[in-house]
C-alpha atoms as a PDB file:
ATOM      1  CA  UNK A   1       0.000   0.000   0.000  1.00  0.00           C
ATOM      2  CA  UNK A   2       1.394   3.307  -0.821  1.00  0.00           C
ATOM      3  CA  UNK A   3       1.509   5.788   2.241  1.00  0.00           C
ATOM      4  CA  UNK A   4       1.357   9.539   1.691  1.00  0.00           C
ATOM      5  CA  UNK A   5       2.093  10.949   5.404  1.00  0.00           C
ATOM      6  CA  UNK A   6       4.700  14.340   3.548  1.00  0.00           C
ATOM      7  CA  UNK A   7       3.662  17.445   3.929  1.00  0.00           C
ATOM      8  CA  UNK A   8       1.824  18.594   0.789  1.00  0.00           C
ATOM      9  CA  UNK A   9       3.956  21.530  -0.658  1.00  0.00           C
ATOM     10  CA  UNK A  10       1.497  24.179  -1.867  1.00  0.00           C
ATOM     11  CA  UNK A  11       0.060  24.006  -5.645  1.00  0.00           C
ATOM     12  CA  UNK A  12       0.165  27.302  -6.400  1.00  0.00           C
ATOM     13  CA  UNK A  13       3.889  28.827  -6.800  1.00  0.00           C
ATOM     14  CA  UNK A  14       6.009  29.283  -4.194  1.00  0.00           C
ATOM     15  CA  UNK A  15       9.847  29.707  -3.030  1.00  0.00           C
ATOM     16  CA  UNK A  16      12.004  26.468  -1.639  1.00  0.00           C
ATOM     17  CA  UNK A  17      14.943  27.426   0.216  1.00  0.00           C
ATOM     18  CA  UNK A  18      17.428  24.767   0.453  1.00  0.00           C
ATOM     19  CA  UNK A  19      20.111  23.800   3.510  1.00  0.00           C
ATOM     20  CA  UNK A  20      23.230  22.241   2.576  1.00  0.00           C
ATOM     21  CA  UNK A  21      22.044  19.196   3.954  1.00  0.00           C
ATOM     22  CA  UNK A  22      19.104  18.734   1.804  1.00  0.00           C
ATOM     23  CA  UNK A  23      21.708  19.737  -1.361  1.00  0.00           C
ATOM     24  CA  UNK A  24      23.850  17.760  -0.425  1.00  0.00           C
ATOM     25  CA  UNK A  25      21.040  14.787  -0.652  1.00  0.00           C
ATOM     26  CA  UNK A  26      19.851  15.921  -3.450  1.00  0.00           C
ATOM     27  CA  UNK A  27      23.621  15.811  -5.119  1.00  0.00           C
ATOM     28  CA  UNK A  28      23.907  12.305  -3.627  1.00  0.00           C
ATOM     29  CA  UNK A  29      20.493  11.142  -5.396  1.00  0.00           C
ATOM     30  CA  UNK A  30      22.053  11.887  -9.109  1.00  0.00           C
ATOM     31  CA  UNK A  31      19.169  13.339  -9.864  1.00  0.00           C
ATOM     32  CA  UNK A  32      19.389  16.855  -8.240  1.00  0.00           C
ATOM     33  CA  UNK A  33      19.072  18.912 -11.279  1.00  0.00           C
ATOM     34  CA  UNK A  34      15.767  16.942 -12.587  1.00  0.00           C
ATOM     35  CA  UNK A  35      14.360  17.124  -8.958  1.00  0.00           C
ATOM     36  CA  UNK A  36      14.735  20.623  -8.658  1.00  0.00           C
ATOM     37  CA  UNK A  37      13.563  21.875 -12.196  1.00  0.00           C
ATOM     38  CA  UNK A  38      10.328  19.734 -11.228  1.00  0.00           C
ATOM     39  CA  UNK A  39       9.273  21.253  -8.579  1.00  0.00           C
ATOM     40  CA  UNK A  40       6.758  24.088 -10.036  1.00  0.00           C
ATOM     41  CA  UNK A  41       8.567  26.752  -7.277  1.00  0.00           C
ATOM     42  CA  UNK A  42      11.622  28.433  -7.228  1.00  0.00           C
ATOM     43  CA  UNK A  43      14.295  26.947  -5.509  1.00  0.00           C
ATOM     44  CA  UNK A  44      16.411  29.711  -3.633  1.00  0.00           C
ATOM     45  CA  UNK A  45      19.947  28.626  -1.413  1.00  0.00           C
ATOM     46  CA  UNK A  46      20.968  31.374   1.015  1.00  0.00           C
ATOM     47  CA  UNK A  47      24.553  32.597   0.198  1.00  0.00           C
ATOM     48  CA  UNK A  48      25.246  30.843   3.860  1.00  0.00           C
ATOM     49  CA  UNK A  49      25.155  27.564   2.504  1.00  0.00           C
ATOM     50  CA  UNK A  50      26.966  28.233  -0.997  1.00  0.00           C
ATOM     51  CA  UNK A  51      29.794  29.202   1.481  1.00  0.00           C
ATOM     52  CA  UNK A  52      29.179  26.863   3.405  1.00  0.00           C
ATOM     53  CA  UNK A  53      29.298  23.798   0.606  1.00  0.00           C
ATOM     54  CA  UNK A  54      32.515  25.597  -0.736  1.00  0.00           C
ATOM     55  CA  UNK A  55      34.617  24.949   2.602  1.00  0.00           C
ATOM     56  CA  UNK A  56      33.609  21.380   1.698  1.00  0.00           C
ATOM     57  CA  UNK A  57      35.572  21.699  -1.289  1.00  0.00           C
ATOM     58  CA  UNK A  58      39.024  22.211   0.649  1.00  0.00           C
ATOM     59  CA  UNK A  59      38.518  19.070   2.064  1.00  0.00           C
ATOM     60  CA  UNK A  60      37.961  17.212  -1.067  1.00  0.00           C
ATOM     61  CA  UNK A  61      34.014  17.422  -1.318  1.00  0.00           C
ATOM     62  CA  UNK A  62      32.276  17.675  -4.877  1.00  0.00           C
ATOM     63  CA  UNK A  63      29.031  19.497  -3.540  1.00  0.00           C
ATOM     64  CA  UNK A  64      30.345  22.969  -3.922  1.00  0.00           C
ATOM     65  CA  UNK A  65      31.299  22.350  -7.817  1.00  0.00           C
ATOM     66  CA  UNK A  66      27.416  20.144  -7.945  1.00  0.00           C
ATOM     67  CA  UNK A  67      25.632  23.150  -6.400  1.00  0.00           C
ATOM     68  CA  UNK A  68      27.868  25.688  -9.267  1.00  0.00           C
ATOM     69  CA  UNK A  69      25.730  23.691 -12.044  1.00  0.00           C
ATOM     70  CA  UNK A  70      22.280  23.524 -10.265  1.00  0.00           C
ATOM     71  CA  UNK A  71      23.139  27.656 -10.202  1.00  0.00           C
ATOM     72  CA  UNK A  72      24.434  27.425 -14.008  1.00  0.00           C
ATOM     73  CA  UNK A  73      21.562  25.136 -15.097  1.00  0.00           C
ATOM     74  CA  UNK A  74      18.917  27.760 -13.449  1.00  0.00           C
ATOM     75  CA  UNK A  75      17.489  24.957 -11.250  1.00  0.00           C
ATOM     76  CA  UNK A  76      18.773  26.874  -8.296  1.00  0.00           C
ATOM     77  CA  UNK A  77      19.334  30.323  -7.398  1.00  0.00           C
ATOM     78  CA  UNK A  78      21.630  31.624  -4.747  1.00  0.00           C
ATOM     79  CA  UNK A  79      19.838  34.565  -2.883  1.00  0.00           C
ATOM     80  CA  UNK A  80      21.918  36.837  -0.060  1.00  0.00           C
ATOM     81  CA  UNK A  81      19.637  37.585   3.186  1.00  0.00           C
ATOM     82  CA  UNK A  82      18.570  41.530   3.451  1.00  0.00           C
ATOM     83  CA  UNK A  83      17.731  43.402   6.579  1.00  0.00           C
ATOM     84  CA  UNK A  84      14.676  41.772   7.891  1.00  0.00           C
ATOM     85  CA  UNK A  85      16.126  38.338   7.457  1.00  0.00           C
ATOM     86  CA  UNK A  86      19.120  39.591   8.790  1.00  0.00           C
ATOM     87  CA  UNK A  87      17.716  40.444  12.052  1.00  0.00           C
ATOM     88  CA  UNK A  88      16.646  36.852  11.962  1.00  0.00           C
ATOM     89  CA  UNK A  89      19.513  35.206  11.366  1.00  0.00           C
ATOM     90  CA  UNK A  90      21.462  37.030  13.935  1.00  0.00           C
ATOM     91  CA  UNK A  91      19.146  35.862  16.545  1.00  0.00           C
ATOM     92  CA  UNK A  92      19.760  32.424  15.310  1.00  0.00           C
ATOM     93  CA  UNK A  93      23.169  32.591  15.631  1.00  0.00           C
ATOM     94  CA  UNK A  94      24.323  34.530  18.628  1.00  0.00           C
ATOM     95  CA  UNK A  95      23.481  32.805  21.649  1.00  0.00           C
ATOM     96  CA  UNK A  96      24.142  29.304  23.882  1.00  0.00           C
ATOM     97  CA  UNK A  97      24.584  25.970  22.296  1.00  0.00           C
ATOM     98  CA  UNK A  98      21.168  24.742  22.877  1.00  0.00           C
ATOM     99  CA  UNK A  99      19.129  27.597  20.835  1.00  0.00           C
ATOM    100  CA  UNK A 100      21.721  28.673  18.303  1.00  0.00           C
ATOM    101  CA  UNK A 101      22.034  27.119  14.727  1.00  0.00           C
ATOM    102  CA  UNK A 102      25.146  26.710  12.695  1.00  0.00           C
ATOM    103  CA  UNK A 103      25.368  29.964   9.776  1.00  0.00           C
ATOM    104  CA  UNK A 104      23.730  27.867   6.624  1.00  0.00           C
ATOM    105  CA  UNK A 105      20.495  26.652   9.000  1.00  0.00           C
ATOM    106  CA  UNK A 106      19.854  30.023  10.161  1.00  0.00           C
ATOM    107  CA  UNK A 107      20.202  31.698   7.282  1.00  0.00           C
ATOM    108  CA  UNK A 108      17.881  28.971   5.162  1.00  0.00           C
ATOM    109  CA  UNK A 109      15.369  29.840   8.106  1.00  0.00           C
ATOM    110  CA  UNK A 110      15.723  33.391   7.934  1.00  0.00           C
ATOM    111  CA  UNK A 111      15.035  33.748   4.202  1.00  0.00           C
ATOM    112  CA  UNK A 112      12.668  31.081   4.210  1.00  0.00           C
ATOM    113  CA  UNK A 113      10.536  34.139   6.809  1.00  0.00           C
ATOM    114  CA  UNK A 114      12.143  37.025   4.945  1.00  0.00           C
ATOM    115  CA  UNK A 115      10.565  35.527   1.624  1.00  0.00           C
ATOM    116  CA  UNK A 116       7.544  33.957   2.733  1.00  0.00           C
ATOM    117  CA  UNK A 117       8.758  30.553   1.345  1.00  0.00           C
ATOM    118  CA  UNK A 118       9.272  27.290   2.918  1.00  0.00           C
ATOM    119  CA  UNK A 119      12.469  26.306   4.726  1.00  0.00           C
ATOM    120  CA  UNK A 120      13.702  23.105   3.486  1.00  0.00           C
ATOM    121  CA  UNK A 121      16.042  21.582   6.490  1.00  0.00           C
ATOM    122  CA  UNK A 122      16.548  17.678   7.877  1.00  0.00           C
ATOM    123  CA  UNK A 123      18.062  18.544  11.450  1.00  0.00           C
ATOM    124  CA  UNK A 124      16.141  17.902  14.067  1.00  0.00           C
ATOM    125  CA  UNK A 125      17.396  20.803  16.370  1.00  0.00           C
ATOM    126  CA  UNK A 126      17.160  23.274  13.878  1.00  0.00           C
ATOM    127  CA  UNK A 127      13.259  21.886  12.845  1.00  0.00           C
ATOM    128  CA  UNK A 128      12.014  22.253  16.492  1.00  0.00           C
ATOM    129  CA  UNK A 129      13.783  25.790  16.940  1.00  0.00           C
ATOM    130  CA  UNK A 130      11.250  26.209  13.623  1.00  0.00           C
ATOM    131  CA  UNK A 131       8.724  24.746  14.893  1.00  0.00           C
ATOM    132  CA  UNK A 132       9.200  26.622  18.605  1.00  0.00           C
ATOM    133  CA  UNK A 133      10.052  30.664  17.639  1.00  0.00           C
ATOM    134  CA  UNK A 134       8.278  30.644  13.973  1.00  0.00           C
ATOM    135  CA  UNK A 135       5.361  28.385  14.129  1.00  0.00           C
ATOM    136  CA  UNK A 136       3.531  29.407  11.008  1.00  0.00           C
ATOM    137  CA  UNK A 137       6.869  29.024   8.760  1.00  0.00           C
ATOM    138  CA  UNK A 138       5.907  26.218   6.123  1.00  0.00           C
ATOM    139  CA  UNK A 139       8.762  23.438   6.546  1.00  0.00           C
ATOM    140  CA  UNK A 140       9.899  20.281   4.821  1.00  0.00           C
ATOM    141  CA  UNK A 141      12.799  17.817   4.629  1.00  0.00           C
ATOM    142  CA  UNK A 142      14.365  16.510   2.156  1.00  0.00           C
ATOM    143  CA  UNK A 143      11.783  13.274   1.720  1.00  0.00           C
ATOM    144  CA  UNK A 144       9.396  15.776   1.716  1.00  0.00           C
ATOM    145  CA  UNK A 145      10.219  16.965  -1.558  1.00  0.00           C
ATOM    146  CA  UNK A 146      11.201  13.654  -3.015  1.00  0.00           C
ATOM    147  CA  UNK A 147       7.791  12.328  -2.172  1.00  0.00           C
ATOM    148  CA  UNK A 148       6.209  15.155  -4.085  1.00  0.00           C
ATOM    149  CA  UNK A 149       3.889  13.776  -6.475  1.00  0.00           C
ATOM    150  CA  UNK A 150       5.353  16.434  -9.410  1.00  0.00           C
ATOM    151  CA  UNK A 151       8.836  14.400  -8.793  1.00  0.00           C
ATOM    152  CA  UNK A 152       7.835  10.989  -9.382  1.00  0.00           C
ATOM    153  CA  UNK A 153       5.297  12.690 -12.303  1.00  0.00           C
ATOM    154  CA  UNK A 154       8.211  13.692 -14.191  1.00  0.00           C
ATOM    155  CA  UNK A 155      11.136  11.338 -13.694  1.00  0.00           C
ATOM    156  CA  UNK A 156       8.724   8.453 -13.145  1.00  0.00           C
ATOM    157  CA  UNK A 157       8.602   6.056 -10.118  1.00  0.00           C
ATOM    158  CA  UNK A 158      11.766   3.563 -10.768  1.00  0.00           C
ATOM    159  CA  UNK A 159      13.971   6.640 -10.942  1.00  0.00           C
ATOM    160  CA  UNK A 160      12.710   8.043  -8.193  1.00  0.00           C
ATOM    161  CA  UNK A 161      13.135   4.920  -5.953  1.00  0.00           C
ATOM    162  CA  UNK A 162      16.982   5.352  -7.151  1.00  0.00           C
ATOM    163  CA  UNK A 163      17.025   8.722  -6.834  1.00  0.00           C
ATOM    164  CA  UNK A 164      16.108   8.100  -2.513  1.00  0.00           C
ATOM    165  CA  UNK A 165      17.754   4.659  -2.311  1.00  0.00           C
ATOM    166  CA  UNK A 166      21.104   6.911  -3.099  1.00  0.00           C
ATOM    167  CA  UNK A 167      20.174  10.199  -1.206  1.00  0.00           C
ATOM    168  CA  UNK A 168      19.515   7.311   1.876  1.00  0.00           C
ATOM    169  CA  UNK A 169      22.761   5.103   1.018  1.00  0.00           C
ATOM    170  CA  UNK A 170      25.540   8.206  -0.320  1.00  0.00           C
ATOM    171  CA  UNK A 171      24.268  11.168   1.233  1.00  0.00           C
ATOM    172  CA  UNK A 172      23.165   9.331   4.804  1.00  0.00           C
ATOM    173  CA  UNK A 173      19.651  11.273   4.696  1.00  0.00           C
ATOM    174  CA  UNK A 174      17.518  11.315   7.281  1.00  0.00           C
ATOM    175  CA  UNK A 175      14.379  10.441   7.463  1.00  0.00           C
ATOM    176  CA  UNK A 176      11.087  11.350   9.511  1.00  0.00           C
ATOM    177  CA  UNK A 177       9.341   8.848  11.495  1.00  0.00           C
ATOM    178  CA  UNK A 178       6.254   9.892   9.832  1.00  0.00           C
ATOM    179  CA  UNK A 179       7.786   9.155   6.312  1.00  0.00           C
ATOM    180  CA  UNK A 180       9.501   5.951   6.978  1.00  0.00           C
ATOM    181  CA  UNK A 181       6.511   3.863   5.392  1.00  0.00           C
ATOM    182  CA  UNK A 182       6.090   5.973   2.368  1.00  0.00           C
ATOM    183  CA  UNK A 183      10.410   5.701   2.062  1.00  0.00           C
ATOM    184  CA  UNK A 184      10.321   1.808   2.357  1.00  0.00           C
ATOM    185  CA  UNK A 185       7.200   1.393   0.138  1.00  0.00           C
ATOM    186  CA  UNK A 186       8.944   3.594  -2.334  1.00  0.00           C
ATOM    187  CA  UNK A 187      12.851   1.942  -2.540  1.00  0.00           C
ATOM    188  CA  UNK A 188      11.466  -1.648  -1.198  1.00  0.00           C
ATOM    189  CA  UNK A 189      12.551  -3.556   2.406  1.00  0.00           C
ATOM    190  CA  UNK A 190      15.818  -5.147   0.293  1.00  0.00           C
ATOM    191  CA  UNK A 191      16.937  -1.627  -0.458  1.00  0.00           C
ATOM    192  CA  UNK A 192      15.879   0.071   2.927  1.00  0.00           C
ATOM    193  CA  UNK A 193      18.061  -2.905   4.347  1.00  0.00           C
ATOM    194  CA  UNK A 194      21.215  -1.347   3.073  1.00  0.00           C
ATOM    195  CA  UNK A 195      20.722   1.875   4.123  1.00  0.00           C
ATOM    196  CA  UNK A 196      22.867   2.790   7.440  1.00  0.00           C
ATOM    197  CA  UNK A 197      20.725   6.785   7.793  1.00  0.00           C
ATOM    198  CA  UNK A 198      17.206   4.343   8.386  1.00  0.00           C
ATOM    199  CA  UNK A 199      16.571   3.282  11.772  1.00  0.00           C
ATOM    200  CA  UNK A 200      17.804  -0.545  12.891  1.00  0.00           C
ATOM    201  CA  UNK A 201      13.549  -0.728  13.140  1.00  0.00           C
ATOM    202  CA  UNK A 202      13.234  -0.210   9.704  1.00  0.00           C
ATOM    203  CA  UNK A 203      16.650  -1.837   8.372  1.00  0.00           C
ATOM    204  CA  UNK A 204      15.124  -5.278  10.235  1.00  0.00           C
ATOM    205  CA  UNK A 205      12.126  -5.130   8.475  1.00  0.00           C
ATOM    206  CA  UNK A 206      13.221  -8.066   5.401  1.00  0.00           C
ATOM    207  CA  UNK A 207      13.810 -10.268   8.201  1.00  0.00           C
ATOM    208  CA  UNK A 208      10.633 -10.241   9.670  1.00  0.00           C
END
């Protein structure tokens, strides 16, 4: 049975603004450029997380050069935070351990409210400081998007099962409890068996 448990991303047109974590699924999948042009919304990454993927590069990761195309392609757009979202990612970053985010989470948050889009982010601390301070933000993970029905609409359903099984097996993505059904229904127990980012629950399941 095929589950549907993601957060419905809205019909009409909107903006997606990506973490480096979700990119850097995305990039993992092999399909990041057909994922992203299939979405009907425009897909924004705050300049944060462009500089943040391009440390990545000094210590021999391709994202950075990945993300360059997405840009190039016009999949992607890199967007710089202005004042109101700069308030907001100040207060997102100055503070104690426990209610600060690193710079490319904040700053995905912060132009996710300055834009009035929908902040795109798989870490748990950073999605229940979302959830906590900006309660009416839109959210959604990287499954999220994946499970999209405009995804598997135009790179059909076997790609897309290829598409996660790598995002899950390369890029370690994590999933939400309330998407691990529609994940394994999607990639198949054998699959979900080899991926190390599901939970030992879930990884168990073929042998049951």
């Amino acid at each position: 049975m095929r589950m549907s448990s993601q957060i419905s991303l809205p019909n009409e047109r909107s903006r997606i603004v990506l973490d480096a974590s979700v990119l850097i699924n995305l990039n993992a999948s092999g399909f990041g450029n057909e994922i992203l042009s299939a979405l009907p919304h425009e897909c924004l990454a705050p300049t944060q997380v462009i500089d943040e993927l391009s440390r990545g590069a000094i210590l021999g990761h391709s994202d950075s050069q990945k993300v360059e195309h997405l840009i190039e392609s016009g999949a992607l757009k890199a967007r710089a935070i202005r004042t109101h979202g700069g308030e907001i990612f100040e207060s997102l970053v100055a503070g104690d351990a426990l209610t600060t985010l690193d710079d490319g989470e904040a700053a995905t948050i912060a132009l996710a409210v300055e834009t009035g889009g929908i902040a795109t982010i798989d870490e748990k601390k950073a999605l229940n400081i979302c959830e906590r301070r900006f309660p009416k933000l839109s959210v959604a993970t990287t499954p999220d998007l994946l499970l999209d029905s405009s995804i598997e609409r135009s790179i059909g359903r076997e790609n897309l099962a290829e598409a996660t099984f790598c995002a899950l097996s390369v890029g370690r993505m994590r999933v939400p409890i309330r998407l691990h059904e529609a994940i394994v229904d999607l990639i198949g127990i054998e699959r979900a068996a080899k991926c190390a980012s599901l939970s030992k629950r879930i990884r168990n399941l073929k042998d049951m």
